[in-house]
C-alpha atoms as a PDB file:
ATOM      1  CA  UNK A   1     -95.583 -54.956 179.623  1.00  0.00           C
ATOM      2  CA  UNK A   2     -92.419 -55.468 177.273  1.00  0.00           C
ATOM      3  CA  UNK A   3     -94.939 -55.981 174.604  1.00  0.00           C
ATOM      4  CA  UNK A   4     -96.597 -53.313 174.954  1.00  0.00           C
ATOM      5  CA  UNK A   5     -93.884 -50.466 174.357  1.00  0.00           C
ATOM      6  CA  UNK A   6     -93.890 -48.490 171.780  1.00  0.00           C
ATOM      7  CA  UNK A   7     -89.726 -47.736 171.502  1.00  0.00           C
ATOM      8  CA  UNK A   8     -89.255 -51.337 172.368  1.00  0.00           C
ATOM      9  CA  UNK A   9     -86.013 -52.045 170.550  1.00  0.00           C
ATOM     10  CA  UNK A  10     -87.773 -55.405 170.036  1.00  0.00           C
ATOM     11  CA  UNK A  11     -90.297 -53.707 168.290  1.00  0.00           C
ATOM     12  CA  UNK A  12     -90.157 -53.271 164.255  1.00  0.00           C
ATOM     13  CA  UNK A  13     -93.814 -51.749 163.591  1.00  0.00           C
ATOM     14  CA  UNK A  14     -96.055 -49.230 165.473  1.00  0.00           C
ATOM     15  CA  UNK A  15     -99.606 -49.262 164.999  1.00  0.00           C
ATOM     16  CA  UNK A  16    -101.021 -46.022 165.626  1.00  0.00           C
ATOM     17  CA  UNK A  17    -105.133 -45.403 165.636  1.00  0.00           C
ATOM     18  CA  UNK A  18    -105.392 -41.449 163.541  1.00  0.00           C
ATOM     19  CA  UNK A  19    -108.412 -39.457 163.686  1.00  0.00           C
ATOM     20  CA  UNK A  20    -110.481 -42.595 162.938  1.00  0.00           C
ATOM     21  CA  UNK A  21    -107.505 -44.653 160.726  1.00  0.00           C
ATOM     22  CA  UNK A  22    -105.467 -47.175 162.121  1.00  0.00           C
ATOM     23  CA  UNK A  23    -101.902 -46.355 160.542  1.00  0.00           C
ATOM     24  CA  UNK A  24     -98.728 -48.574 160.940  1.00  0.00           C
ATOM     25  CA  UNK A  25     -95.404 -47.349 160.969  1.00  0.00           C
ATOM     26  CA  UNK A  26     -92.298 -49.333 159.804  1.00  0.00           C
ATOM     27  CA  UNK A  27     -89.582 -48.261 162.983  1.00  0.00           C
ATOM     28  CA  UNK A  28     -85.861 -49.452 163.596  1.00  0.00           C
ATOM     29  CA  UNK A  29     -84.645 -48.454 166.873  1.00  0.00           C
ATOM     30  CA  UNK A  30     -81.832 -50.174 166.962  1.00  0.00           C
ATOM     31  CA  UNK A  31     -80.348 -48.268 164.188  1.00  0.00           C
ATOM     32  CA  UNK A  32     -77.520 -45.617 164.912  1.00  0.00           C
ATOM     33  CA  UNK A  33     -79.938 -42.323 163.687  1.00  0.00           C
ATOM     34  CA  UNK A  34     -82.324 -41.249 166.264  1.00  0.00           C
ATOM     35  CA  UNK A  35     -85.073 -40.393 163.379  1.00  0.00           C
ATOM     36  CA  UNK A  36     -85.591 -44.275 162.719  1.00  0.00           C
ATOM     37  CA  UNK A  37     -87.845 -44.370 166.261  1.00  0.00           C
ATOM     38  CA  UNK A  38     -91.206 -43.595 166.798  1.00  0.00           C
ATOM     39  CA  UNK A  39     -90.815 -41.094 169.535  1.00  0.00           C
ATOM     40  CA  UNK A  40     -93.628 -40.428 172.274  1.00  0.00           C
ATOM     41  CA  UNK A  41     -93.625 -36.733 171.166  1.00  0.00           C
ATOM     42  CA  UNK A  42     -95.229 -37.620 167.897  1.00  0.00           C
ATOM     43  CA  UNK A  43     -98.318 -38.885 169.499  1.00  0.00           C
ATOM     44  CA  UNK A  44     -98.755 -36.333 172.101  1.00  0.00           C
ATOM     45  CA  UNK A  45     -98.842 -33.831 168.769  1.00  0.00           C
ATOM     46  CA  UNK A  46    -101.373 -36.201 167.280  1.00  0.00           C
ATOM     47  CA  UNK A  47    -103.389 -36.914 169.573  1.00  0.00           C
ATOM     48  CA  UNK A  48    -103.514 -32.757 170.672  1.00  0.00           C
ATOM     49  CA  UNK A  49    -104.608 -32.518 166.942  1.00  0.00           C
ATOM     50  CA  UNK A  50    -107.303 -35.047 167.454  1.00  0.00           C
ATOM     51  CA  UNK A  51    -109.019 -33.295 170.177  1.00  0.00           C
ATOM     52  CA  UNK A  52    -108.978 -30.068 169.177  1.00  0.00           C
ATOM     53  CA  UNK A  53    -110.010 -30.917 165.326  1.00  0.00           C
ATOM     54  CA  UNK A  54    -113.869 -30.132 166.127  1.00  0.00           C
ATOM     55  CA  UNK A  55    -113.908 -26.219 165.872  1.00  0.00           C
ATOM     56  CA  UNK A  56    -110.944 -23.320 166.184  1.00  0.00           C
ATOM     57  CA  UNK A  57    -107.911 -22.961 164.353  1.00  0.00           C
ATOM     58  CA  UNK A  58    -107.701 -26.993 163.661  1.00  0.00           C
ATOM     59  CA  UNK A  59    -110.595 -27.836 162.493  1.00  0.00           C
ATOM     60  CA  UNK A  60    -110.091 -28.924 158.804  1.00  0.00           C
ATOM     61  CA  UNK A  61    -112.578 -26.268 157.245  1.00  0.00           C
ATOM     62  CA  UNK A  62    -109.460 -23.845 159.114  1.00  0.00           C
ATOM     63  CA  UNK A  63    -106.712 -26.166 157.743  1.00  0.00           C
ATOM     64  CA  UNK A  64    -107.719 -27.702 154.455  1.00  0.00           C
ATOM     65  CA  UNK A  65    -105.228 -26.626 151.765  1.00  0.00           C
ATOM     66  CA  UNK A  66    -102.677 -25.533 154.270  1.00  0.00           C
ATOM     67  CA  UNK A  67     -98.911 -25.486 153.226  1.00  0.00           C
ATOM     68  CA  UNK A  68     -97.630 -27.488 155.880  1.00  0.00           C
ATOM     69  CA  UNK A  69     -93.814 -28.711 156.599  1.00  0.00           C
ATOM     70  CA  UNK A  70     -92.311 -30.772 158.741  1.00  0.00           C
ATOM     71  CA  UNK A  71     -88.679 -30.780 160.280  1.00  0.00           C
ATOM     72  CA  UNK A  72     -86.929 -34.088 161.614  1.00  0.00           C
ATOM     73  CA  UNK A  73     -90.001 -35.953 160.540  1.00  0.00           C
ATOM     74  CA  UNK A  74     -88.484 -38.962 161.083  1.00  0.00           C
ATOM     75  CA  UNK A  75     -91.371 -41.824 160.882  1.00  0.00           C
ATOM     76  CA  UNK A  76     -93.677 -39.717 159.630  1.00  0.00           C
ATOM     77  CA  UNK A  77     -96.006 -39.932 162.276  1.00  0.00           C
ATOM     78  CA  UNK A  78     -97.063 -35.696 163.144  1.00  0.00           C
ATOM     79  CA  UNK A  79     -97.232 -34.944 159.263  1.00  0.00           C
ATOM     80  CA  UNK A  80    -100.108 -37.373 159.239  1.00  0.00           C
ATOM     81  CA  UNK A  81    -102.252 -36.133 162.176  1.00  0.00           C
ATOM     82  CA  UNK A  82    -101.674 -32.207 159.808  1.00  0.00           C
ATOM     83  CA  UNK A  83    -102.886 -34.295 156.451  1.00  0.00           C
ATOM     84  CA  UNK A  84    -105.619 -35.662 157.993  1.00  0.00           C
ATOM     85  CA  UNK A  85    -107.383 -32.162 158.468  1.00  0.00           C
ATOM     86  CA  UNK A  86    -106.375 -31.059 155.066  1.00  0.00           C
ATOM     87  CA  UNK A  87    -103.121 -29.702 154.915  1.00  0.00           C
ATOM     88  CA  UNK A  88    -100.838 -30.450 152.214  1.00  0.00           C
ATOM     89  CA  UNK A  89     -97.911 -31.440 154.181  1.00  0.00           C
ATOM     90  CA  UNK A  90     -93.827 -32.350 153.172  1.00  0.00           C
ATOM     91  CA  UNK A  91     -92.116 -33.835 155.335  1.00  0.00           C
ATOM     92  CA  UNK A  92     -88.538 -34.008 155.727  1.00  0.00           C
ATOM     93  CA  UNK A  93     -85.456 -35.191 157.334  1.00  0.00           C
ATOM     94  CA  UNK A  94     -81.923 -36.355 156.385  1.00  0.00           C
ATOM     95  CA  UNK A  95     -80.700 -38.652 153.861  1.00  0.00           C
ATOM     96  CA  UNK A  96     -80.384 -41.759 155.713  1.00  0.00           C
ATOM     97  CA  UNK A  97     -83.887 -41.177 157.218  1.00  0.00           C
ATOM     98  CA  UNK A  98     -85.842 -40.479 153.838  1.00  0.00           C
ATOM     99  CA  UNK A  99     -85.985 -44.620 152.726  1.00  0.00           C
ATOM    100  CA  UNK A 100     -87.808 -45.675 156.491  1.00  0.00           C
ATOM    101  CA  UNK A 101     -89.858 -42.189 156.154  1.00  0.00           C
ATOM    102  CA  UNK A 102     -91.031 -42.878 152.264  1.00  0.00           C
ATOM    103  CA  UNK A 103     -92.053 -46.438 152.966  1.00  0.00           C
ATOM    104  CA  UNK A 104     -94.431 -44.846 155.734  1.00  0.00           C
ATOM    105  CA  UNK A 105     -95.863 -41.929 153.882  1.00  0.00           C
ATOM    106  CA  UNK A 106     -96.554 -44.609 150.749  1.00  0.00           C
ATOM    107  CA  UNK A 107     -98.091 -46.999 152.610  1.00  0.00           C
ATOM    108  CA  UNK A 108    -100.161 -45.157 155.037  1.00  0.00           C
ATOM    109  CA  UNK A 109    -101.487 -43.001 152.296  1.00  0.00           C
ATOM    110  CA  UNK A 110    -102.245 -45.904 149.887  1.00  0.00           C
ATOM    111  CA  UNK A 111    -103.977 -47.553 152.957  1.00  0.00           C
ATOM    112  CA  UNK A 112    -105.954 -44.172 153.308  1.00  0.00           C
ATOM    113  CA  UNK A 113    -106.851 -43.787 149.947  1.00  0.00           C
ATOM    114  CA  UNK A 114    -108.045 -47.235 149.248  1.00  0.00           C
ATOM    115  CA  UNK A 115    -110.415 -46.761 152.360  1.00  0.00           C
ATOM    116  CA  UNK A 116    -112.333 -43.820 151.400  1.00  0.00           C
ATOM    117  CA  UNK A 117    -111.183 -43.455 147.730  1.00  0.00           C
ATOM    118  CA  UNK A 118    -113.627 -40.438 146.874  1.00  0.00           C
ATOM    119  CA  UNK A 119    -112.105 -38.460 150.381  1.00  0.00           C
ATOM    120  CA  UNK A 120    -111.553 -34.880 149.920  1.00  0.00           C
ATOM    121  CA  UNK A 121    -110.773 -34.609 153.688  1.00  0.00           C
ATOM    122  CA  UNK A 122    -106.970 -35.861 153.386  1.00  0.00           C
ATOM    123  CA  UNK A 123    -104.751 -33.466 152.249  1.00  0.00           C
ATOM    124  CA  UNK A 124    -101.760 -35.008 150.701  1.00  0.00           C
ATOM    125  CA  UNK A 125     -97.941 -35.884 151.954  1.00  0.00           C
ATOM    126  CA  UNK A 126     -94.388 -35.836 149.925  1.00  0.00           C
ATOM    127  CA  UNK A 127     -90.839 -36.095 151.422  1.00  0.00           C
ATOM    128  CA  UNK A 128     -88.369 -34.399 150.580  1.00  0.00           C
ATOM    129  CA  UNK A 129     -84.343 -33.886 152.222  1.00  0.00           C
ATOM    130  CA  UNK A 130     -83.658 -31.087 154.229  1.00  0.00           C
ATOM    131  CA  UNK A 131     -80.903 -30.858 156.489  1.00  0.00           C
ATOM    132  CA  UNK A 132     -80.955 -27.303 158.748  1.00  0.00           C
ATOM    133  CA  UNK A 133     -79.145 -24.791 157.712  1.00  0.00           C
ATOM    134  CA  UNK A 134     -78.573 -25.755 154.160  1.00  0.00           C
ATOM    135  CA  UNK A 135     -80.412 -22.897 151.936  1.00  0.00           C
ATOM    136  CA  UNK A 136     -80.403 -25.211 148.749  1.00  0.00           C
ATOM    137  CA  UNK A 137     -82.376 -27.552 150.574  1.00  0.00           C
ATOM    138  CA  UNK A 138     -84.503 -24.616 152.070  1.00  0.00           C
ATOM    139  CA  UNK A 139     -85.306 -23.105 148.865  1.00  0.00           C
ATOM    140  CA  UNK A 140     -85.900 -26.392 147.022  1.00  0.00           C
ATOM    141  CA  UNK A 141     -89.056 -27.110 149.280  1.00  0.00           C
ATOM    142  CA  UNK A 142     -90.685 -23.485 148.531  1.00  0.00           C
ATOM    143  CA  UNK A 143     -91.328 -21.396 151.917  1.00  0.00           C
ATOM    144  CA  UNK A 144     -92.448 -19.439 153.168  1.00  0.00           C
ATOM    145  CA  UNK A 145     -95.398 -22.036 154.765  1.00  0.00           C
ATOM    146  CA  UNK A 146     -98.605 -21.858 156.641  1.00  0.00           C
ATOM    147  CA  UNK A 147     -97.364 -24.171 158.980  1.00  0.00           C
ATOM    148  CA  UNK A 148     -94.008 -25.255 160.736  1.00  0.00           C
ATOM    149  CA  UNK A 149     -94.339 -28.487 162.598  1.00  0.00           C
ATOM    150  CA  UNK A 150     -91.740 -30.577 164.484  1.00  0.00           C
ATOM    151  CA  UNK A 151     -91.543 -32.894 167.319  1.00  0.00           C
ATOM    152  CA  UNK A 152     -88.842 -34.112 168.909  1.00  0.00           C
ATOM    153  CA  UNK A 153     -86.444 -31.863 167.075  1.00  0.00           C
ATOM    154  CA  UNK A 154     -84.681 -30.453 170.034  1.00  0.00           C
ATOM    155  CA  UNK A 155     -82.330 -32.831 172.087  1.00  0.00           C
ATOM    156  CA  UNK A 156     -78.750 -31.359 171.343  1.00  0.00           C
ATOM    157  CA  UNK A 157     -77.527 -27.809 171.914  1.00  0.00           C
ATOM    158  CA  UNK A 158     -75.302 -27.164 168.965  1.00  0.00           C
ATOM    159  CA  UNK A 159     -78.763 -28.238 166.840  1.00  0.00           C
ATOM    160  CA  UNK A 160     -80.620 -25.521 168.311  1.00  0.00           C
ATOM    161  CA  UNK A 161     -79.282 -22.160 166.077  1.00  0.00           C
ATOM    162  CA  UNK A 162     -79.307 -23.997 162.435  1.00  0.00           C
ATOM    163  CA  UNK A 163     -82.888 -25.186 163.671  1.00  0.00           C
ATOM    164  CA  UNK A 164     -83.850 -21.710 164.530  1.00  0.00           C
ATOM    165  CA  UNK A 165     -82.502 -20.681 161.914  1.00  0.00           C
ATOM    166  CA  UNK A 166     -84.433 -22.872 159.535  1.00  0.00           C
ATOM    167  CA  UNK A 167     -87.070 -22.275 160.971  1.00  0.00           C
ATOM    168  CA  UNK A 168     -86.825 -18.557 160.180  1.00  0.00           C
ATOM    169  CA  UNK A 169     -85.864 -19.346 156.358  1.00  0.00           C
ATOM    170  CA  UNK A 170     -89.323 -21.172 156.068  1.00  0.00           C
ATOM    171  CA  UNK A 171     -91.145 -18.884 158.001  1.00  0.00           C
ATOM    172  CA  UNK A 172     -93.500 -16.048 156.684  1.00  0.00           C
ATOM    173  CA  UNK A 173     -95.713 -13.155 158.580  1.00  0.00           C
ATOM    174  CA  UNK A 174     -98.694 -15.162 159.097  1.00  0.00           C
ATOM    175  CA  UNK A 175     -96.506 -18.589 160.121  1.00  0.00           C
ATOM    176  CA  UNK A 176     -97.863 -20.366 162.936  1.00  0.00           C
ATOM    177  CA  UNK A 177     -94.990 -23.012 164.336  1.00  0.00           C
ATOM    178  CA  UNK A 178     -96.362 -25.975 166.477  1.00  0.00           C
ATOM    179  CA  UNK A 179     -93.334 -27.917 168.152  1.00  0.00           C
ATOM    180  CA  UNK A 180     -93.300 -30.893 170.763  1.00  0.00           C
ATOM    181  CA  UNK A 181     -90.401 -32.189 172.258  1.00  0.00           C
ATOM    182  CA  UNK A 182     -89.806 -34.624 175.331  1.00  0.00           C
ATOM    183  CA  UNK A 183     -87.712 -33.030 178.393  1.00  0.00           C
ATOM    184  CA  UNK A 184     -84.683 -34.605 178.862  1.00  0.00           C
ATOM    185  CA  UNK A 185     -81.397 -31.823 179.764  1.00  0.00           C
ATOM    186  CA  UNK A 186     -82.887 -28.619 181.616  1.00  0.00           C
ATOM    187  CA  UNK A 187     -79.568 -26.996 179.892  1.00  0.00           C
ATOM    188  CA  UNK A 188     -80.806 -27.200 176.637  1.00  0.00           C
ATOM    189  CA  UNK A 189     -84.537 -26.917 177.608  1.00  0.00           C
ATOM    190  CA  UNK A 190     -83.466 -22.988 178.913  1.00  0.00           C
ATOM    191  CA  UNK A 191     -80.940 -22.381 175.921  1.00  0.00           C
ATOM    192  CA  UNK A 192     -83.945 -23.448 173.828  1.00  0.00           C
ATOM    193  CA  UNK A 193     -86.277 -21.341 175.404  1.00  0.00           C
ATOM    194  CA  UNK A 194     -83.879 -18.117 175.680  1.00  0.00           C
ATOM    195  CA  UNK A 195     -83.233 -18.546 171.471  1.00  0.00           C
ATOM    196  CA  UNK A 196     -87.142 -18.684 171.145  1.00  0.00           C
ATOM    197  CA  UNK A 197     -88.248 -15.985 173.115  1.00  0.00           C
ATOM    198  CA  UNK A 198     -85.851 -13.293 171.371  1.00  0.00           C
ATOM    199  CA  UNK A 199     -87.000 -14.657 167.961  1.00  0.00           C
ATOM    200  CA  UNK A 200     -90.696 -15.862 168.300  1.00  0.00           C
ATOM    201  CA  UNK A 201     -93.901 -15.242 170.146  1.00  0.00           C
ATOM    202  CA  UNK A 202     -94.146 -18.409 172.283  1.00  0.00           C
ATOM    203  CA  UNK A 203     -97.394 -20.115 174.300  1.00  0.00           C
ATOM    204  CA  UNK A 204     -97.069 -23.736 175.608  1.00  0.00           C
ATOM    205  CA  UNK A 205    -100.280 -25.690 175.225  1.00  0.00           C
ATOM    206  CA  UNK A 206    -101.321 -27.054 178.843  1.00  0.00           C
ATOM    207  CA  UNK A 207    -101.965 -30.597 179.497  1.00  0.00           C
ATOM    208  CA  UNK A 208    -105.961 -29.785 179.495  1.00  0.00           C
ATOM    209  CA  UNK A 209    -106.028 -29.548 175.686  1.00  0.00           C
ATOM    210  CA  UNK A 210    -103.948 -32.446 175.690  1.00  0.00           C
ATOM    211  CA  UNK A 211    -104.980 -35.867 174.992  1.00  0.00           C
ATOM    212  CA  UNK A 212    -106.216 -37.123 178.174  1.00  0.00           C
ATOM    213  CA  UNK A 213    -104.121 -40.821 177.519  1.00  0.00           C
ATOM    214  CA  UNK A 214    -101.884 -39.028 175.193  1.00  0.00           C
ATOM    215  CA  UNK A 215     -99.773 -37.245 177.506  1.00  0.00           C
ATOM    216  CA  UNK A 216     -96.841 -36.921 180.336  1.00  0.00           C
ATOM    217  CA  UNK A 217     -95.096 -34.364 182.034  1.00  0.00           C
ATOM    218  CA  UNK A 218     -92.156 -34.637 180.495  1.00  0.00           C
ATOM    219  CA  UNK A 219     -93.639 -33.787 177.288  1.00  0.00           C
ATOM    220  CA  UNK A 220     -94.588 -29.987 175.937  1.00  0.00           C
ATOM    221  CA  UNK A 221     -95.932 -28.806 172.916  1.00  0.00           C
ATOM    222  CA  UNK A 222     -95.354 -24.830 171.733  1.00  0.00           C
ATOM    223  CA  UNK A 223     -97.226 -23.030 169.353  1.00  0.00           C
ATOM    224  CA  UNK A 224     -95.236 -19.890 167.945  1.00  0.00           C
ATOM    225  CA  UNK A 225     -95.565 -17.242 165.616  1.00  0.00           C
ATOM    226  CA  UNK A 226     -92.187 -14.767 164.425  1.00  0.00           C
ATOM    227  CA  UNK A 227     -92.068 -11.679 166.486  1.00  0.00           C
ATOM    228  CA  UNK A 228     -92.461  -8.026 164.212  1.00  0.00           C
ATOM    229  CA  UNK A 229     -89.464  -7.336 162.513  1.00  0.00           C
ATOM    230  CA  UNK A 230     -89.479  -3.995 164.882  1.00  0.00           C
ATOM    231  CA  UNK A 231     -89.825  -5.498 168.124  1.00  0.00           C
ATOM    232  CA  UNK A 232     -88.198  -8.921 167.636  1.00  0.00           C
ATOM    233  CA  UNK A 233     -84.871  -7.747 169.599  1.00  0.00           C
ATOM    234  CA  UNK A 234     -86.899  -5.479 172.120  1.00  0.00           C
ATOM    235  CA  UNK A 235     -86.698  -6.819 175.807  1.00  0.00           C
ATOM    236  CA  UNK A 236     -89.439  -6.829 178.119  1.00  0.00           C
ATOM    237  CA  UNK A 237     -91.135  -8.103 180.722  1.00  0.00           C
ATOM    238  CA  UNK A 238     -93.566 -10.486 178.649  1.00  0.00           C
ATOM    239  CA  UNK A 239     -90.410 -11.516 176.653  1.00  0.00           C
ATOM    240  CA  UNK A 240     -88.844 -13.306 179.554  1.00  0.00           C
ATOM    241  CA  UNK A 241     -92.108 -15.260 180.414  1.00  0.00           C
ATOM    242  CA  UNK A 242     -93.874 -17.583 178.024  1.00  0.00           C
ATOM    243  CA  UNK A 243     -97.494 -17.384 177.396  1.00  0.00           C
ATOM    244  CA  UNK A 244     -99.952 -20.091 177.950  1.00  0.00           C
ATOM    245  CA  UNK A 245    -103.140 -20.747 176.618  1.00  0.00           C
ATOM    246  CA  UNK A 246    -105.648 -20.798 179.125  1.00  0.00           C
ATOM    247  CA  UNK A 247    -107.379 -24.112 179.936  1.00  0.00           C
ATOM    248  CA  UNK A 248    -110.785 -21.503 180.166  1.00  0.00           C
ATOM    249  CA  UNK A 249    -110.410 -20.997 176.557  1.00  0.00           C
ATOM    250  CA  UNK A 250    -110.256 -22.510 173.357  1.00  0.00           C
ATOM    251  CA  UNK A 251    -106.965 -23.478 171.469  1.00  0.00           C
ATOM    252  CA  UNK A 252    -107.873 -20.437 169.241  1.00  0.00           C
ATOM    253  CA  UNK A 253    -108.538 -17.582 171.395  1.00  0.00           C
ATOM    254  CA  UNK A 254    -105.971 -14.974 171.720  1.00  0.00           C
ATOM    255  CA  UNK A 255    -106.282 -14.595 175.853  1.00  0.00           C
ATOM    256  CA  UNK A 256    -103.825 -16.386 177.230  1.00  0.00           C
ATOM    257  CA  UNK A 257    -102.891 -16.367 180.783  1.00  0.00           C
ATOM    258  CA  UNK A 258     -98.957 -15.530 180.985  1.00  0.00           C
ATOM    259  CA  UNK A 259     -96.714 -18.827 182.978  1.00  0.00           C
ATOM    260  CA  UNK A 260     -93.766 -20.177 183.656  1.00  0.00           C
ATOM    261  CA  UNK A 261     -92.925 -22.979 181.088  1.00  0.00           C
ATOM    262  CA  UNK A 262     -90.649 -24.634 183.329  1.00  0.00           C
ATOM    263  CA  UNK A 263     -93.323 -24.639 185.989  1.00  0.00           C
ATOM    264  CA  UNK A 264     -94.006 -27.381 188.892  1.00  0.00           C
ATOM    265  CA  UNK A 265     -95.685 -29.809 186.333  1.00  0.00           C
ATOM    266  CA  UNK A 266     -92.509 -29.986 184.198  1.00  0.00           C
ATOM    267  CA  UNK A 267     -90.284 -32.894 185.347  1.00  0.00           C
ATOM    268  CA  UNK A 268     -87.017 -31.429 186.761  1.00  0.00           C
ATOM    269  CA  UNK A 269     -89.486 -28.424 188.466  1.00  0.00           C
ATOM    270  CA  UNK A 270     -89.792 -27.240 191.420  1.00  0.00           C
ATOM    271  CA  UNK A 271     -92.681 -28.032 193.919  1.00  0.00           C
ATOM    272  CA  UNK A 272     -94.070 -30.632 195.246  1.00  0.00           C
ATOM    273  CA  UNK A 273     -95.188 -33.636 193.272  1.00  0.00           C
ATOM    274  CA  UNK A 274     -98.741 -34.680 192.576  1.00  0.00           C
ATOM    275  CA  UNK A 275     -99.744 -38.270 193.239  1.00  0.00           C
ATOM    276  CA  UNK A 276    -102.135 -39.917 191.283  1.00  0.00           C
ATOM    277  CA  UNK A 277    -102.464 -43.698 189.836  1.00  0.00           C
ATOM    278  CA  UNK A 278    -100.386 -44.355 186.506  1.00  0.00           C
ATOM    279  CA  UNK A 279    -102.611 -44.586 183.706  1.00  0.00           C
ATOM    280  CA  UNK A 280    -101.689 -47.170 181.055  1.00  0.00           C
ATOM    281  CA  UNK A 281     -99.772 -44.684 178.733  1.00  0.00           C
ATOM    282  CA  UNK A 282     -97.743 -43.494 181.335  1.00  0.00           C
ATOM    283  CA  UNK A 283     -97.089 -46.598 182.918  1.00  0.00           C
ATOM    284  CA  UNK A 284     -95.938 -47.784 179.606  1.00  0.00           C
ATOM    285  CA  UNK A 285     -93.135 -44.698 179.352  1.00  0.00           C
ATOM    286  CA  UNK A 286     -92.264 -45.079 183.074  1.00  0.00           C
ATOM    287  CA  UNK A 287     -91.453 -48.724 181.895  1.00  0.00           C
ATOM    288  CA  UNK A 288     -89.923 -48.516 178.719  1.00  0.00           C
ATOM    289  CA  UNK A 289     -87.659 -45.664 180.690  1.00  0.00           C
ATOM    290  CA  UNK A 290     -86.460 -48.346 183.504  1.00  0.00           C
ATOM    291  CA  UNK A 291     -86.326 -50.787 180.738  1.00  0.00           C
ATOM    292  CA  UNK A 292     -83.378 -48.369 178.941  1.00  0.00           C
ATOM    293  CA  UNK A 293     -81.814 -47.831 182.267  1.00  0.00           C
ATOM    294  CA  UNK A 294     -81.486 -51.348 183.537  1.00  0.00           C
ATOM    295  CA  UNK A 295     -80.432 -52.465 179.726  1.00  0.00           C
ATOM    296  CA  UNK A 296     -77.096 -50.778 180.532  1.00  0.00           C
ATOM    297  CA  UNK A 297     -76.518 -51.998 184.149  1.00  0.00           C
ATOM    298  CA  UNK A 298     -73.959 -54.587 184.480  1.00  0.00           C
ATOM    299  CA  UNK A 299     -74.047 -57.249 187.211  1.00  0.00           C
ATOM    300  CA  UNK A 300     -70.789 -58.218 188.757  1.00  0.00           C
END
């Protein structure tokens, strides 16, 4: 199965089938910046994307000519599941990111646009630097934008407040923001969530509009929107509870059935467990997890 895993520190190149394209994306996980891997996070977004494309809110007659950015884009991989239906995406990270993230973006889209050379259906993607916090950078990219997208942004607490507030900076009225992030410290998972809910209006996206291979419990996506001005520091009962969209419904109707994020499905949970066989994407993470673990056991 070694072969077979996408964060394989073995492995250099991802390829990644798109809405149709088969995209490959240059990786380096043995570097010393975490934004040089192809994290699982990006798919799950992707692949959400994907299914939900045909009608609603992400179809591409909803999303073509969309001003779309992305945060801690890393390999490029979510920005090019938003181009695909239109949007006109930039996508951004640090400075020692931007060379591995460039050489994705030009080569994907050349590969794209030598395909289906008279295409109106792909949007377009630049990069650009933009480290949180920093309003030169902010301002340079031109906010406020349609669309905030980001996955696998949150993984350290003293991150969280200069990527909130970034995310505010870019942010106008009508701004939806579409994170996904993997699980991994239930600390920062509730110091996330409690930063969030005071700022944003926030619904987690359950696994049945997921991806049916293209998804894990340890993995949530969030789709949030800024709270009024006049109610943003009001507390409530709905505040301290995060919406969900219900599986009943489509990704763009507004009835939502009200759930606890960190619910029995979320690794870390409480409840009892659900058995089922491993399908081959999860058995791939359960693998390339034991694989990290045992690379760091010594035998004496």
């Amino acid at each position: 199965m070694e072969a077979d895993r996408l964060n394989s520190p073995h492995t250099s190149a991802v390829l990644f089938d798109v809405l149709g394209h088969q995209l490959q994306f240059s990786q380096d996980p043995n570097s010393k910046h975490l934004g040089t891997t192809v994290w699982d996070a990006s798919m799950v977004f992707v692949k959400f994307l994907e299914k939900n494309c045909r009608k609603g809110r992400f179809s591409p007659s909803k999303l073509k000519g969309k001003r779309v950015i992305e945060l801690g884009a890393g390999c490029g991989v979510a920005g090019f599941g938003m181009a695909f239906l239109g949007c006109d995406v930039t996508s951004t990270d640090q400075t020692e990111v931007l060379p591995l993230l460039m050489r994705n973006v030009e080569r994907n889209t050349s590969r794209i646009l030598q395909k289906n050379p008279d295409s109106d259906s792909f949007g377009s993607i630049e990069v650009a630097e933009l480290n949180w916090g920093n309003a030169d950078h902010i301002r340079a990219v031109g906010p406020p934008f349609d669309y905030i997208i980001g996955t696998d942004v949150v993984y350290a607490e003293h991150l969280l407040e200069p990527l909130l507030q970034t995310i505010i900076s870019l942010s106008g009225p009508r701004t939806t923001i579409l994170l996904g992030y993997e699980l991994r410290s239930t600390s920062v998972h509730d110091r996330m969530l409690d930063l969030w809910k005071r700022n944003f209006l926030v619904k987690s996206v359950p696994r049945a509009k997921m991806h049916k291979e293209y998804q894990h419990p340890s993995i949530q996506l969030f789709m949030m929107n800024l709270k009024p001005e006049e109610t943003k520091h009001v507390e409530d009962v709905k505040s301290e509870e995060t919406k969900q969209i219900s599986d009943e419904d489509d990704v763009d109707n507004d009835n939502e059935v009200v759930e606890d994020v960190a619910g029995d499905d979320v690794i870390g949970g409480k409840g009892k467990t659900k058995t089922k066989t491993l399908n081959e994407w999860e058995t791939r993470r359960y693998g390339a997890m034991a694989a990290r673990l045992l690379r760091d056991v010594k035998i004496t």
